[in-house]
PDB file of N, CA and C in Angstrom:
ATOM      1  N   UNK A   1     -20.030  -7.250   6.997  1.00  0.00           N
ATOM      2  CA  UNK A   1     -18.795  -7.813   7.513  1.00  0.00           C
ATOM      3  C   UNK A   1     -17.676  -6.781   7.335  1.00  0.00           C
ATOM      4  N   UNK A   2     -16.874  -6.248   8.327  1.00  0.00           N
ATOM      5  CA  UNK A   2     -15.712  -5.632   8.169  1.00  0.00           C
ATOM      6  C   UNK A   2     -14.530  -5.919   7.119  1.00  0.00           C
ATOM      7  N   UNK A   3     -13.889  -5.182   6.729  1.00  0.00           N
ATOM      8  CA  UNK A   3     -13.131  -5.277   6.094  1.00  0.00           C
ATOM      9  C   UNK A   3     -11.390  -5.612   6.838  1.00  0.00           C
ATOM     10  N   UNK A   4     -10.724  -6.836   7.031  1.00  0.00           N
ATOM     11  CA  UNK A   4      -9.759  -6.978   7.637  1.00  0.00           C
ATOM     12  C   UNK A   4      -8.517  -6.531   6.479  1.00  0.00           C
ATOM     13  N   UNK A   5      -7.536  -5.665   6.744  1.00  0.00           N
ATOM     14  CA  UNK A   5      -6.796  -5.039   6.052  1.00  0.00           C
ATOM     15  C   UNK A   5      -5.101  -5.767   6.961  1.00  0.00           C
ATOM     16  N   UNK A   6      -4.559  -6.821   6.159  1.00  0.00           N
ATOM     17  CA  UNK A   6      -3.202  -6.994   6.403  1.00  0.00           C
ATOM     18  C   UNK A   6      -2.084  -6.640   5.798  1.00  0.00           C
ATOM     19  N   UNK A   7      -0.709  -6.730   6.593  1.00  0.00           N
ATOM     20  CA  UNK A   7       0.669  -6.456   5.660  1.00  0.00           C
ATOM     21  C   UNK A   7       1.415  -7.776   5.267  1.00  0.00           C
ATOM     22  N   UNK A   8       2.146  -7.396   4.511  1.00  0.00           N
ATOM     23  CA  UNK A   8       3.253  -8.278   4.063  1.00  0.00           C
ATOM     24  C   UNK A   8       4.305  -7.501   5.033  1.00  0.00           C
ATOM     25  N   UNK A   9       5.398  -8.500   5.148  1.00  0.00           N
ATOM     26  CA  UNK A   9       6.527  -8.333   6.003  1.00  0.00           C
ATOM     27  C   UNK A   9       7.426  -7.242   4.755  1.00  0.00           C
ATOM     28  N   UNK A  10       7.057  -7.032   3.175  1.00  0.00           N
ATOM     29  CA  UNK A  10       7.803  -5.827   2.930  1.00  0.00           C
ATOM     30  C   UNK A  10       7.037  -4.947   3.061  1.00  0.00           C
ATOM     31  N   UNK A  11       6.132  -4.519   3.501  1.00  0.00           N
ATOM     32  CA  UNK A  11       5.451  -3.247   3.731  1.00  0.00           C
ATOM     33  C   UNK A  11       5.332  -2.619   4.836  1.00  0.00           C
ATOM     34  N   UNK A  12       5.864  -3.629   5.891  1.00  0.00           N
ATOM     35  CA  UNK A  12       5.985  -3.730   7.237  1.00  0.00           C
ATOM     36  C   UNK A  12       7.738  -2.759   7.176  1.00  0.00           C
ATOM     37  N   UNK A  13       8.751  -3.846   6.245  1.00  0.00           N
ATOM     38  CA  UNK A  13       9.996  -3.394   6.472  1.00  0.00           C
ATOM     39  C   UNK A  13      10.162  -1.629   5.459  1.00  0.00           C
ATOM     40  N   UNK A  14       9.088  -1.628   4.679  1.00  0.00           N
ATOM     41  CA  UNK A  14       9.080  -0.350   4.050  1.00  0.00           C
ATOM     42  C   UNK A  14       8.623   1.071   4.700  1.00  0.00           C
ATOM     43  N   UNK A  15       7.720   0.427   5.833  1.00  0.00           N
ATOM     44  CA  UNK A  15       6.869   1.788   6.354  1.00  0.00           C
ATOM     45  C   UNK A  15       7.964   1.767   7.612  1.00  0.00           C
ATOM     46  N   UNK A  16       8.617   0.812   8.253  1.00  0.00           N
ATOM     47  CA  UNK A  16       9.621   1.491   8.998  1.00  0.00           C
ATOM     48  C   UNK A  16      10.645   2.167   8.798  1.00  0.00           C
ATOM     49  N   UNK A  17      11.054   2.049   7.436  1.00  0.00           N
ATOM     50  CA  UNK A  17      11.989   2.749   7.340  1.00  0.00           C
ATOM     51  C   UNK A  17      11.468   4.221   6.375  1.00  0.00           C
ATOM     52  N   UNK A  18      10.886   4.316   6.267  1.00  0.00           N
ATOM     53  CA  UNK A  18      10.307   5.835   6.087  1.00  0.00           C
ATOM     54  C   UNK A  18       9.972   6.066   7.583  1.00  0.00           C
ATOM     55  N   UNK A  19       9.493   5.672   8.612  1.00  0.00           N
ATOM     56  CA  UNK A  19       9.062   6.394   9.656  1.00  0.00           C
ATOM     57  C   UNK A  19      10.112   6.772  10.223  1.00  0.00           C
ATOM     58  N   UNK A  20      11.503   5.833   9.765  1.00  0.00           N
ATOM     59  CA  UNK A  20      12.903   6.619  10.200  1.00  0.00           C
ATOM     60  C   UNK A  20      13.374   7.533  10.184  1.00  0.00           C
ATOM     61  N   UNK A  21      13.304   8.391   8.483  1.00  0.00           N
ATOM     62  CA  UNK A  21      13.349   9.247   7.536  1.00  0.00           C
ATOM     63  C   UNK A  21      11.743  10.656   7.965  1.00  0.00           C
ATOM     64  N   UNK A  22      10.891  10.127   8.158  1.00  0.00           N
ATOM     65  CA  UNK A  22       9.717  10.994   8.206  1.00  0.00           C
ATOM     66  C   UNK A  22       9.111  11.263   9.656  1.00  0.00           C
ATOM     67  N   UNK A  23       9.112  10.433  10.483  1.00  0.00           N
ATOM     68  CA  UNK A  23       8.368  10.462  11.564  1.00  0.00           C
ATOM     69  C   UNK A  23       6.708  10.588  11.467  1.00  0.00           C
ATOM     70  N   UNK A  24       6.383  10.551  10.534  1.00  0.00           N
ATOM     71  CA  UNK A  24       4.819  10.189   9.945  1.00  0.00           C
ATOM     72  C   UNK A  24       4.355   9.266   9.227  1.00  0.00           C
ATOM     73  N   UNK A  25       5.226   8.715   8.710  1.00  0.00           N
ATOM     74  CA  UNK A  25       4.385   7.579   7.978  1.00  0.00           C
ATOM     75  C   UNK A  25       3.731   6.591   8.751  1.00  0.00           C
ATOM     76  N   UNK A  26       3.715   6.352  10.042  1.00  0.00           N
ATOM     77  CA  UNK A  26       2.932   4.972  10.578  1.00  0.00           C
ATOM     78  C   UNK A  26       1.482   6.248  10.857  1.00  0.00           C
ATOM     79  N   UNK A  27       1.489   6.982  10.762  1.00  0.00           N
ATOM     80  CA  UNK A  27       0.186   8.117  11.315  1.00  0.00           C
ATOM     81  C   UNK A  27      -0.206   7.578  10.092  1.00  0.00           C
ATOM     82  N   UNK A  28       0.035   8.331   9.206  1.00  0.00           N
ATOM     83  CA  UNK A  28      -0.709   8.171   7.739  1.00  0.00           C
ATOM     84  C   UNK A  28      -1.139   6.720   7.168  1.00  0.00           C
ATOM     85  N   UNK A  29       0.093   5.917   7.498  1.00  0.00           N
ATOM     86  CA  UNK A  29      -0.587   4.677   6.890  1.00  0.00           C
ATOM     87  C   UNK A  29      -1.362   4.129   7.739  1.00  0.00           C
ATOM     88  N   UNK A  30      -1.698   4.283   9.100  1.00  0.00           N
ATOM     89  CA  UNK A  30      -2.437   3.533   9.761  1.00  0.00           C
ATOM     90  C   UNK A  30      -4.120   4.998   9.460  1.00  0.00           C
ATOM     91  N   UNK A  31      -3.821   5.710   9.071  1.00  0.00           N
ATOM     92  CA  UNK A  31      -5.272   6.461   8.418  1.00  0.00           C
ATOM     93  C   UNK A  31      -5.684   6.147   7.304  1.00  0.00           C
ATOM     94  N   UNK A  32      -4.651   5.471   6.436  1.00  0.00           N
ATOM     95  CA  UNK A  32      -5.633   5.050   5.347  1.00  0.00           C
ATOM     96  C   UNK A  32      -5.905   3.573   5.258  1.00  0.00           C
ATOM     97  N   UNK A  33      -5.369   2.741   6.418  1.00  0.00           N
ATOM     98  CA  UNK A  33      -5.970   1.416   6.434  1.00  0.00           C
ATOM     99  C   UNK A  33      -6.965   1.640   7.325  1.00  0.00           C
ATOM    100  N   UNK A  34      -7.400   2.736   8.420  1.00  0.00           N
ATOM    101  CA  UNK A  34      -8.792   2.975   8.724  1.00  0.00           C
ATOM    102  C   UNK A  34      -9.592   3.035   7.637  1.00  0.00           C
ATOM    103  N   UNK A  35      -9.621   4.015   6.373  1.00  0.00           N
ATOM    104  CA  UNK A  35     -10.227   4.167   5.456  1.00  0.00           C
ATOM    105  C   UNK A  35     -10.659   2.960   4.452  1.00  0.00           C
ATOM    106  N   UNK A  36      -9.528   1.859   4.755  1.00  0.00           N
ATOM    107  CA  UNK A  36     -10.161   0.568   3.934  1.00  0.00           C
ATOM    108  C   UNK A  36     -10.924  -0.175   5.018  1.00  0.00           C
ATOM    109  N   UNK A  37     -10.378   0.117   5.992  1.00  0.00           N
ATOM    110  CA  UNK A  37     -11.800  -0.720   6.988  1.00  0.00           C
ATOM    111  C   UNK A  37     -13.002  -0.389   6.892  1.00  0.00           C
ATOM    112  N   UNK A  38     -13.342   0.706   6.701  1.00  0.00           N
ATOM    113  CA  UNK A  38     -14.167   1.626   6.383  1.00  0.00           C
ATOM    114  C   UNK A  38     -14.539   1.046   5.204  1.00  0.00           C
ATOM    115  N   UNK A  39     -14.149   0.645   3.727  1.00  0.00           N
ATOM    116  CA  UNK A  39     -15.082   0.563   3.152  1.00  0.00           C
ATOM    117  C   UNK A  39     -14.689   0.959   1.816  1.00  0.00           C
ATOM    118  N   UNK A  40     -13.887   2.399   2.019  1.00  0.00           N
ATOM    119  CA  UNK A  40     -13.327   2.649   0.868  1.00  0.00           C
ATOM    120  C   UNK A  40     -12.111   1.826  -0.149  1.00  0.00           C
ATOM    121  N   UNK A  41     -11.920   2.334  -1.008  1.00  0.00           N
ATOM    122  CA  UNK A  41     -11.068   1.439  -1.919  1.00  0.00           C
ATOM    123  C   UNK A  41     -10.647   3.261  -2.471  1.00  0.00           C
ATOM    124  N   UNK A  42      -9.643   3.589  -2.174  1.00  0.00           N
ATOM    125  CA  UNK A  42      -8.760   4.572  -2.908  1.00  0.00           C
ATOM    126  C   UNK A  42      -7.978   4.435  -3.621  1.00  0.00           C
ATOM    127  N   UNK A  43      -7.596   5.233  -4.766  1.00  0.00           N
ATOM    128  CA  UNK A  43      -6.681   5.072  -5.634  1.00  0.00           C
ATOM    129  C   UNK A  43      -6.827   4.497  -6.874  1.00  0.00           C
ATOM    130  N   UNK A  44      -6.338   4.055  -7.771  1.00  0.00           N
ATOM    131  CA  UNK A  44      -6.740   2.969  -8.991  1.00  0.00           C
ATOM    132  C   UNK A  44      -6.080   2.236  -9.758  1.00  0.00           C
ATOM    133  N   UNK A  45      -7.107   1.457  -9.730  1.00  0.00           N
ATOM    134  CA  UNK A  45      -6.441  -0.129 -10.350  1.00  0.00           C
ATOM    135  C   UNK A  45      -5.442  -0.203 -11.061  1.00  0.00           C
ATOM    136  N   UNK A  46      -3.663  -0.919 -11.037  1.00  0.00           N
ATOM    137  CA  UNK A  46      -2.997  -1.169 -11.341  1.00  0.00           C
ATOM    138  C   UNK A  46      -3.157  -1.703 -12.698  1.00  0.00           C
ATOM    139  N   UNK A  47      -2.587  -1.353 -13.857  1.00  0.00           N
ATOM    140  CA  UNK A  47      -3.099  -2.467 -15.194  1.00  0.00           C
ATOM    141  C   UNK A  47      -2.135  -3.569 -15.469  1.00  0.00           C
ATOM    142  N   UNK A  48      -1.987  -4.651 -15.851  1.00  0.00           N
ATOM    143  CA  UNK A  48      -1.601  -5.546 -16.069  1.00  0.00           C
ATOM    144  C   UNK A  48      -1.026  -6.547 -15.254  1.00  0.00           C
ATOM    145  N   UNK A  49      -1.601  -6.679 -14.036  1.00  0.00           N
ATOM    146  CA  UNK A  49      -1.108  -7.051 -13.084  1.00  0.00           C
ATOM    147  C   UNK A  49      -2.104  -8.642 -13.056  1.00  0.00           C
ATOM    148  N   UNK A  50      -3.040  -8.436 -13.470  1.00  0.00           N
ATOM    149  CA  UNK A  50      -4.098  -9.719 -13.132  1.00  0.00           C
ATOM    150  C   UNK A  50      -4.923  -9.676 -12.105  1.00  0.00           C
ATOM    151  N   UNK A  51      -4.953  -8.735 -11.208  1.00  0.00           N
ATOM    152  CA  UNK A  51      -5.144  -9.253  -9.837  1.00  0.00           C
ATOM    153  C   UNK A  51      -5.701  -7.449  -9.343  1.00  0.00           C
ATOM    154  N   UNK A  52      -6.986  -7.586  -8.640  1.00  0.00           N
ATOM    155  CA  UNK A  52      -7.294  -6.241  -7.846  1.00  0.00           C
ATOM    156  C   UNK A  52      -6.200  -5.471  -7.197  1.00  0.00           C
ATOM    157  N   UNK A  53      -5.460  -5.243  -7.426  1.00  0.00           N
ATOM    158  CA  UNK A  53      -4.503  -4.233  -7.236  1.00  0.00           C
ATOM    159  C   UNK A  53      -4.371  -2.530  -7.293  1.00  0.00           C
ATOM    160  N   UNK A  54      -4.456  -2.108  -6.025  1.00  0.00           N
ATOM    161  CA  UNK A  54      -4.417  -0.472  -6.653  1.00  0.00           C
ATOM    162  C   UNK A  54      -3.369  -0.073  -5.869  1.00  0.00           C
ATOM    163  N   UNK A  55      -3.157   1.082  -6.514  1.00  0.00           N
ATOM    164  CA  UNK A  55      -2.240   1.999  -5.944  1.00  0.00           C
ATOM    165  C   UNK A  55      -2.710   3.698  -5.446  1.00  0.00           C
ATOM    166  N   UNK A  56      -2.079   3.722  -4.252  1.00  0.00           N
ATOM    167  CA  UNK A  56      -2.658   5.361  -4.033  1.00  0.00           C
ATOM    168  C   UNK A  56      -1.909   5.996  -3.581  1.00  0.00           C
ATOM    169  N   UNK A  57      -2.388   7.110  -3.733  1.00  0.00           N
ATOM    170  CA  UNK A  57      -1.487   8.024  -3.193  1.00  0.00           C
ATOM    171  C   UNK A  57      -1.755   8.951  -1.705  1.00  0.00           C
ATOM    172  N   UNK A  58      -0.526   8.685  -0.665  1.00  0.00           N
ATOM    173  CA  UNK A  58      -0.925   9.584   0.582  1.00  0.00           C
ATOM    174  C   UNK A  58      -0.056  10.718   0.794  1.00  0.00           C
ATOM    175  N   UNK A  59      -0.770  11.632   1.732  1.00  0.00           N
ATOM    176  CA  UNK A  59      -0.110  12.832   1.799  1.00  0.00           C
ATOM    177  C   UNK A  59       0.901  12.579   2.776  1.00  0.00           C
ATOM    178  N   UNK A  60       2.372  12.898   2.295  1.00  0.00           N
ATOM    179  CA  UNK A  60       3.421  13.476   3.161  1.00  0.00           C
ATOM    180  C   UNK A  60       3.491  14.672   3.811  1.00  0.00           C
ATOM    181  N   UNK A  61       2.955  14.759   4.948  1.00  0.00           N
ATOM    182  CA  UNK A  61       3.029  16.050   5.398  1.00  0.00           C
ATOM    183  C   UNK A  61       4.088  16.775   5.515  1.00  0.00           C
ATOM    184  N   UNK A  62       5.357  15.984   6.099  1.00  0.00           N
ATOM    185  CA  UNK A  62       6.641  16.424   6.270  1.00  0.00           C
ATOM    186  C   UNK A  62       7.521  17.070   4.772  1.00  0.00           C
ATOM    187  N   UNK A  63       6.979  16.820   3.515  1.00  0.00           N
ATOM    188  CA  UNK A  63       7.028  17.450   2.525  1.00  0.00           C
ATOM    189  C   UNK A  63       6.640  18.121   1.645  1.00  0.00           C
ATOM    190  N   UNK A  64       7.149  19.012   1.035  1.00  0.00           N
ATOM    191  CA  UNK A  64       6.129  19.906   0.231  1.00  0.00           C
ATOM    192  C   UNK A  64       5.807  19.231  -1.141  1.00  0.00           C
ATOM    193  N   UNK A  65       5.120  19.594  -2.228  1.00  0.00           N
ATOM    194  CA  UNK A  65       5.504  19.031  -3.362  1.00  0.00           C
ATOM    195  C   UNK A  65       4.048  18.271  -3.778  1.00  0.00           C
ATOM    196  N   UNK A  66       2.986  18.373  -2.804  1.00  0.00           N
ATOM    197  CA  UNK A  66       1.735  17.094  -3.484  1.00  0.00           C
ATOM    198  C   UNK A  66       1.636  15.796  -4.083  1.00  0.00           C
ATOM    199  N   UNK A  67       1.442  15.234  -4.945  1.00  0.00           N
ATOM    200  CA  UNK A  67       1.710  14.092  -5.223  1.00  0.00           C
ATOM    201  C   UNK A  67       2.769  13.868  -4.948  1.00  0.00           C
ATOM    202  N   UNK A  68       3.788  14.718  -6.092  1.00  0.00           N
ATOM    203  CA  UNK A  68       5.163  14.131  -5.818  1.00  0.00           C
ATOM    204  C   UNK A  68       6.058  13.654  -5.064  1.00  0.00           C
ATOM    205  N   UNK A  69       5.524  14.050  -3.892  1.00  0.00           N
ATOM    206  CA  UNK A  69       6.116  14.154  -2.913  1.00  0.00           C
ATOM    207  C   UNK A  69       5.568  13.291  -1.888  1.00  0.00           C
ATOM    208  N   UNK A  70       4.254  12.885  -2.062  1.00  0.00           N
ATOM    209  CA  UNK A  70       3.994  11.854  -1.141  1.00  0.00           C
ATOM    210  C   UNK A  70       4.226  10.706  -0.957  1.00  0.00           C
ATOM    211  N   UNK A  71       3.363   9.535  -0.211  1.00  0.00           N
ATOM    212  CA  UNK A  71       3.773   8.204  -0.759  1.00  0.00           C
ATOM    213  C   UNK A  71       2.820   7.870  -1.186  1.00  0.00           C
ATOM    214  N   UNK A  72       3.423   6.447  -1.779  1.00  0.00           N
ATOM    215  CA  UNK A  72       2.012   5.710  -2.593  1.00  0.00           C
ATOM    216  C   UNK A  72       1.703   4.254  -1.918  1.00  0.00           C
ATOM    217  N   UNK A  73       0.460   4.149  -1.854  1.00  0.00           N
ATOM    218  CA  UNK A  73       0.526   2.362  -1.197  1.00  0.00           C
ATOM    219  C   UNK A  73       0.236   1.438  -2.278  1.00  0.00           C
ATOM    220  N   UNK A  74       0.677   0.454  -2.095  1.00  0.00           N
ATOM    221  CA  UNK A  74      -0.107  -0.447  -3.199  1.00  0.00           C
ATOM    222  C   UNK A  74      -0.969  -1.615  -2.246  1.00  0.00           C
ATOM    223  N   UNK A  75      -2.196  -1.671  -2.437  1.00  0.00           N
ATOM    224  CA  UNK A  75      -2.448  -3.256  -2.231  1.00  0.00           C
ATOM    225  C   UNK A  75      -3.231  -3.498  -2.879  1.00  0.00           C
ATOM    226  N   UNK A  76      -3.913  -4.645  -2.636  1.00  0.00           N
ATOM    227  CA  UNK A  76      -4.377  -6.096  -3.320  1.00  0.00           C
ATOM    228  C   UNK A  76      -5.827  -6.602  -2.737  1.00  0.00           C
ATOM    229  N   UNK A  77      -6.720  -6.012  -3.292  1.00  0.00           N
ATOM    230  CA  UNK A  77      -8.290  -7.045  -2.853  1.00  0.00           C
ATOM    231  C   UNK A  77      -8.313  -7.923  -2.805  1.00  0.00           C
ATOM    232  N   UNK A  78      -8.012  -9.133  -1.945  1.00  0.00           N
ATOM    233  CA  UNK A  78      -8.043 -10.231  -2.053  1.00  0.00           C
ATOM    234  C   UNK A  78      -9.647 -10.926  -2.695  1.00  0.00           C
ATOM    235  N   UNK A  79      -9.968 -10.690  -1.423  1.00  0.00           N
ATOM    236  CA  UNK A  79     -11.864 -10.596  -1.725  1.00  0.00           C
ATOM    237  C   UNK A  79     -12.187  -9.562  -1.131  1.00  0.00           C
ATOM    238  N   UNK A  80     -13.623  -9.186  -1.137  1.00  0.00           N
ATOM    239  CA  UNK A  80     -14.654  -8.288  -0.603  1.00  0.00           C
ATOM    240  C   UNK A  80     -13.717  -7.415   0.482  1.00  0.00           C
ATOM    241  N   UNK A  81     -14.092  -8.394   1.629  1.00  0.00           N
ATOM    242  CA  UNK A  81     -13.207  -7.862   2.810  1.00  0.00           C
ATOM    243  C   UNK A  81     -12.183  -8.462   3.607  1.00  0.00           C
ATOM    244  N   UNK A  82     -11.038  -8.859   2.082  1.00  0.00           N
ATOM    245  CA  UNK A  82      -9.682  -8.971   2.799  1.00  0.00           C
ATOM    246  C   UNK A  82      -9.016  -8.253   1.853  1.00  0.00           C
ATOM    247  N   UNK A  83      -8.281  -7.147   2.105  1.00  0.00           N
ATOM    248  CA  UNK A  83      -7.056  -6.650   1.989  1.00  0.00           C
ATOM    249  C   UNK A  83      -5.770  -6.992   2.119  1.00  0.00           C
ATOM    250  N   UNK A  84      -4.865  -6.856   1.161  1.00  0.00           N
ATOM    251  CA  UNK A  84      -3.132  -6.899   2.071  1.00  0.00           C
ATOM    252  C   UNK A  84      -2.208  -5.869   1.418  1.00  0.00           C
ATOM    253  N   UNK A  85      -2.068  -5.132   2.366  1.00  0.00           N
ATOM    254  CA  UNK A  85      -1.321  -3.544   2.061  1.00  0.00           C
ATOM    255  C   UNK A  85       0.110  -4.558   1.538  1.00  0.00           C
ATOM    256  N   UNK A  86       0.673  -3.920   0.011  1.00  0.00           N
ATOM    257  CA  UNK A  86       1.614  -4.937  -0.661  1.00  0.00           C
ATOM    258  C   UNK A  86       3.308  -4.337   0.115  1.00  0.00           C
ATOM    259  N   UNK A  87       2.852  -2.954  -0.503  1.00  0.00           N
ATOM    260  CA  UNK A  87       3.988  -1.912  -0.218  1.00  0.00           C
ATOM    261  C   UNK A  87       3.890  -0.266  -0.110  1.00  0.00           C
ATOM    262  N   UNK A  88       4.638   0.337   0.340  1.00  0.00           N
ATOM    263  CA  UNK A  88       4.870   1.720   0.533  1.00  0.00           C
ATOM    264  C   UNK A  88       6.033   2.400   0.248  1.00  0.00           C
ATOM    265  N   UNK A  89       6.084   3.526  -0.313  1.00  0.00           N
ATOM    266  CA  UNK A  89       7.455   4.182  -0.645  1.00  0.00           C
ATOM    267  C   UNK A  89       6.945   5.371  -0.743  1.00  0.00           C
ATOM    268  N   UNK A  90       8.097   6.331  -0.342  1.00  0.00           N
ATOM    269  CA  UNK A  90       7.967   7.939  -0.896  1.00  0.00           C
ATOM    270  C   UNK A  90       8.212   8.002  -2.693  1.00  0.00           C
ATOM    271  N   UNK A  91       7.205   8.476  -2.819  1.00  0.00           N
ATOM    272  CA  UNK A  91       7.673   8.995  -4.718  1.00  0.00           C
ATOM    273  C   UNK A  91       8.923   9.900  -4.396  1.00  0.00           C
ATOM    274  N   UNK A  92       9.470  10.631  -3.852  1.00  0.00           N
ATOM    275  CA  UNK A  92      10.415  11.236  -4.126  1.00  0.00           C
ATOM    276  C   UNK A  92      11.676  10.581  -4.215  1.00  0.00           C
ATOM    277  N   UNK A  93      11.589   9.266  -3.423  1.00  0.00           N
ATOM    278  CA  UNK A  93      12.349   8.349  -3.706  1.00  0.00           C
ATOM    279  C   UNK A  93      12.459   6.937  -4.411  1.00  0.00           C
ATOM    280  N   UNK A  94      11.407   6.375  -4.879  1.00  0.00           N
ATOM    281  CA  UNK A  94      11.077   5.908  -5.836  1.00  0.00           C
ATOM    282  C   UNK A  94      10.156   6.465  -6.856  1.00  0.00           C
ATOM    283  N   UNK A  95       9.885   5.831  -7.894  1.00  0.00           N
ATOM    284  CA  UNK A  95       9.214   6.641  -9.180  1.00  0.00           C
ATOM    285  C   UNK A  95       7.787   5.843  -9.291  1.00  0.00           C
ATOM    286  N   UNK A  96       7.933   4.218  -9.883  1.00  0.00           N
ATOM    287  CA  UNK A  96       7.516   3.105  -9.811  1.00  0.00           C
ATOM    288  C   UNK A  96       7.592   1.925  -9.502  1.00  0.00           C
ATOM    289  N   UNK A  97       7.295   0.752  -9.743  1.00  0.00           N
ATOM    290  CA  UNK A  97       7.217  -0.496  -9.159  1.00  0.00           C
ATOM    291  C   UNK A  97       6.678  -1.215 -10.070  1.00  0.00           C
ATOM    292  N   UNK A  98       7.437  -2.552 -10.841  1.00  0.00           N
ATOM    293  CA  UNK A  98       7.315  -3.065 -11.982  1.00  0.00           C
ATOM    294  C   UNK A  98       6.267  -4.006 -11.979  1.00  0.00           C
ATOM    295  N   UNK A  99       5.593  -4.479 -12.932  1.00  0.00           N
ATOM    296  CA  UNK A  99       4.779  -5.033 -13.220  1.00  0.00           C
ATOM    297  C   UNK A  99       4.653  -6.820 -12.498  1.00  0.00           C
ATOM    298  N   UNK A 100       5.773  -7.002 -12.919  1.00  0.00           N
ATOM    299  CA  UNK A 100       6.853  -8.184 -12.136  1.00  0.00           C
ATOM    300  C   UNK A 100       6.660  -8.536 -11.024  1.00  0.00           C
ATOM    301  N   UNK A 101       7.252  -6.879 -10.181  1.00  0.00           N
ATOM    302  CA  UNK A 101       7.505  -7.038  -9.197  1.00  0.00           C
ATOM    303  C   UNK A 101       6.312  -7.133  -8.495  1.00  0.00           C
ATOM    304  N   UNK A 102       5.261  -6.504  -8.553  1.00  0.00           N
ATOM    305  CA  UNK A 102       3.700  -6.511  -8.252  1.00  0.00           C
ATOM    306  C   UNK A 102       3.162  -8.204  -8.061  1.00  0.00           C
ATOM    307  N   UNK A 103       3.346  -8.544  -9.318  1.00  0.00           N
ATOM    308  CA  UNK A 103       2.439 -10.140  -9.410  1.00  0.00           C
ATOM    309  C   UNK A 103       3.374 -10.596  -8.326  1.00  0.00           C
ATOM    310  N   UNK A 104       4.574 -10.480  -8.015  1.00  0.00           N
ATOM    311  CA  UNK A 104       5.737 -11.718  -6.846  1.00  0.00           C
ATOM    312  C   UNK A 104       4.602 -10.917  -5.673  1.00  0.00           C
ATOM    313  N   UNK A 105       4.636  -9.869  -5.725  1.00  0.00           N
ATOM    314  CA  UNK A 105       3.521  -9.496  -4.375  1.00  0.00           C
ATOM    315  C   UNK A 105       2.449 -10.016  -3.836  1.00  0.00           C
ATOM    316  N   UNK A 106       1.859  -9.972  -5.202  1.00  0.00           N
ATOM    317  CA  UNK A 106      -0.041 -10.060  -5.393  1.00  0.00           C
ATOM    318  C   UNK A 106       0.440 -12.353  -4.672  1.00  0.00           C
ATOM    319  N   UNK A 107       1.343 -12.736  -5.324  1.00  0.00           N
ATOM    320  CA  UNK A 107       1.844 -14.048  -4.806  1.00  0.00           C
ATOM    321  C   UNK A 107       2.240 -14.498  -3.707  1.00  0.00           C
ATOM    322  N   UNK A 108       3.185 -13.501  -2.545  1.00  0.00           N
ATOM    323  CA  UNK A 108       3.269 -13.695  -1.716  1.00  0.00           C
ATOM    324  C   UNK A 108       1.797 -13.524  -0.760  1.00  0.00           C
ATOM    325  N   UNK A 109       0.936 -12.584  -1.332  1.00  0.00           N
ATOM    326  CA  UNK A 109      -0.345 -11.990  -0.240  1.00  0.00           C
ATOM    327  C   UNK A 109      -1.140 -13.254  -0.067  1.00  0.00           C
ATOM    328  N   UNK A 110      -1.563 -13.874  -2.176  1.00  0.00           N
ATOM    329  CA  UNK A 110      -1.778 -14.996  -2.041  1.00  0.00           C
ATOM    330  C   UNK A 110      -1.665 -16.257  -0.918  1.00  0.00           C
ATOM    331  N   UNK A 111      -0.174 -16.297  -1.217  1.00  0.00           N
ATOM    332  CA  UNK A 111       0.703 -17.899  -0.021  1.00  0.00           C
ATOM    333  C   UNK A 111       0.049 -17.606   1.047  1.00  0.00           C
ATOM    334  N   UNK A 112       0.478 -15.980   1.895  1.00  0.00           N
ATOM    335  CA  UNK A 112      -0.089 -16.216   3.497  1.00  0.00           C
ATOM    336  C   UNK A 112      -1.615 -15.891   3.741  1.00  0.00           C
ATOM    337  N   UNK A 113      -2.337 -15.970   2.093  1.00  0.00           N
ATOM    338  CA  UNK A 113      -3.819 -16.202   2.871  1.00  0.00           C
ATOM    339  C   UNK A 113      -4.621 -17.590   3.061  1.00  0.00           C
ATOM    340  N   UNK A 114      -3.776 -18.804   2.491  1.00  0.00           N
ATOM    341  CA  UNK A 114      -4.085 -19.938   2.085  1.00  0.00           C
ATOM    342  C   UNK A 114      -3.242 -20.591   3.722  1.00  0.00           C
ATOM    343  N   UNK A 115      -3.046 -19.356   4.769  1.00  0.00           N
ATOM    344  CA  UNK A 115      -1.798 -20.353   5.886  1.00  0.00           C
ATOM    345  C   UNK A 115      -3.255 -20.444   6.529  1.00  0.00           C
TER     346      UNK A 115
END
């Protein structure tokens, strides 16, 4: 069975506004939600969150710098093969993303898989 990979409406309002700023981020993020259709699971598990959660990291091409400089995605295994991409940001402009703030995520992905 395929793996169906969805967004939340902040990851939606996050990757547009880097594609404002970058003009690549919908390339990249739509290559690494190929890669979870696919099968893979990149990145690693968030700790204290409760919930399959990882975070990864993608390449910014438009910047130099490697990690630092790229972005990171976070999402959420729901099961097997449902996904929901939580959020996206450039590390150069954010650092992290609180523990907190994660579970209100991992909660909202929750609500709209139970619609």
């Amino acid at each position: 069975m395929p793996t169906r990979v969805k967004t939340l409406p902040r990851f939606d309002d996050r990757l547009e506004a880097l594609e404002k700023k970058y003009r690549n981020a919908v390339d990249q993020a739509e290559k690494f939600t190929r890669r979870l259709e696919n099968g893979e699971r990149p990145g690693k598990v968030v700790p204290r969150v409760g919930a399959a959660v990882f975070k990864a990291w993608v390449r910014n091409p438009a910047v130099k710098g490697g990690a630092r400089k790229g972005y990171r995605i976070i999402y959420y295994v729901i099961v097997r093969n449902e996904i929901y991409l939580l959020t996206m940001y450039s590390k150069s402009q954010q650092q992290d993303i609180s523990v907190a703030e994660l579970k209100q995520l991992v909660a909202a992905a929750e609500a709209r898989q139970n619609l």
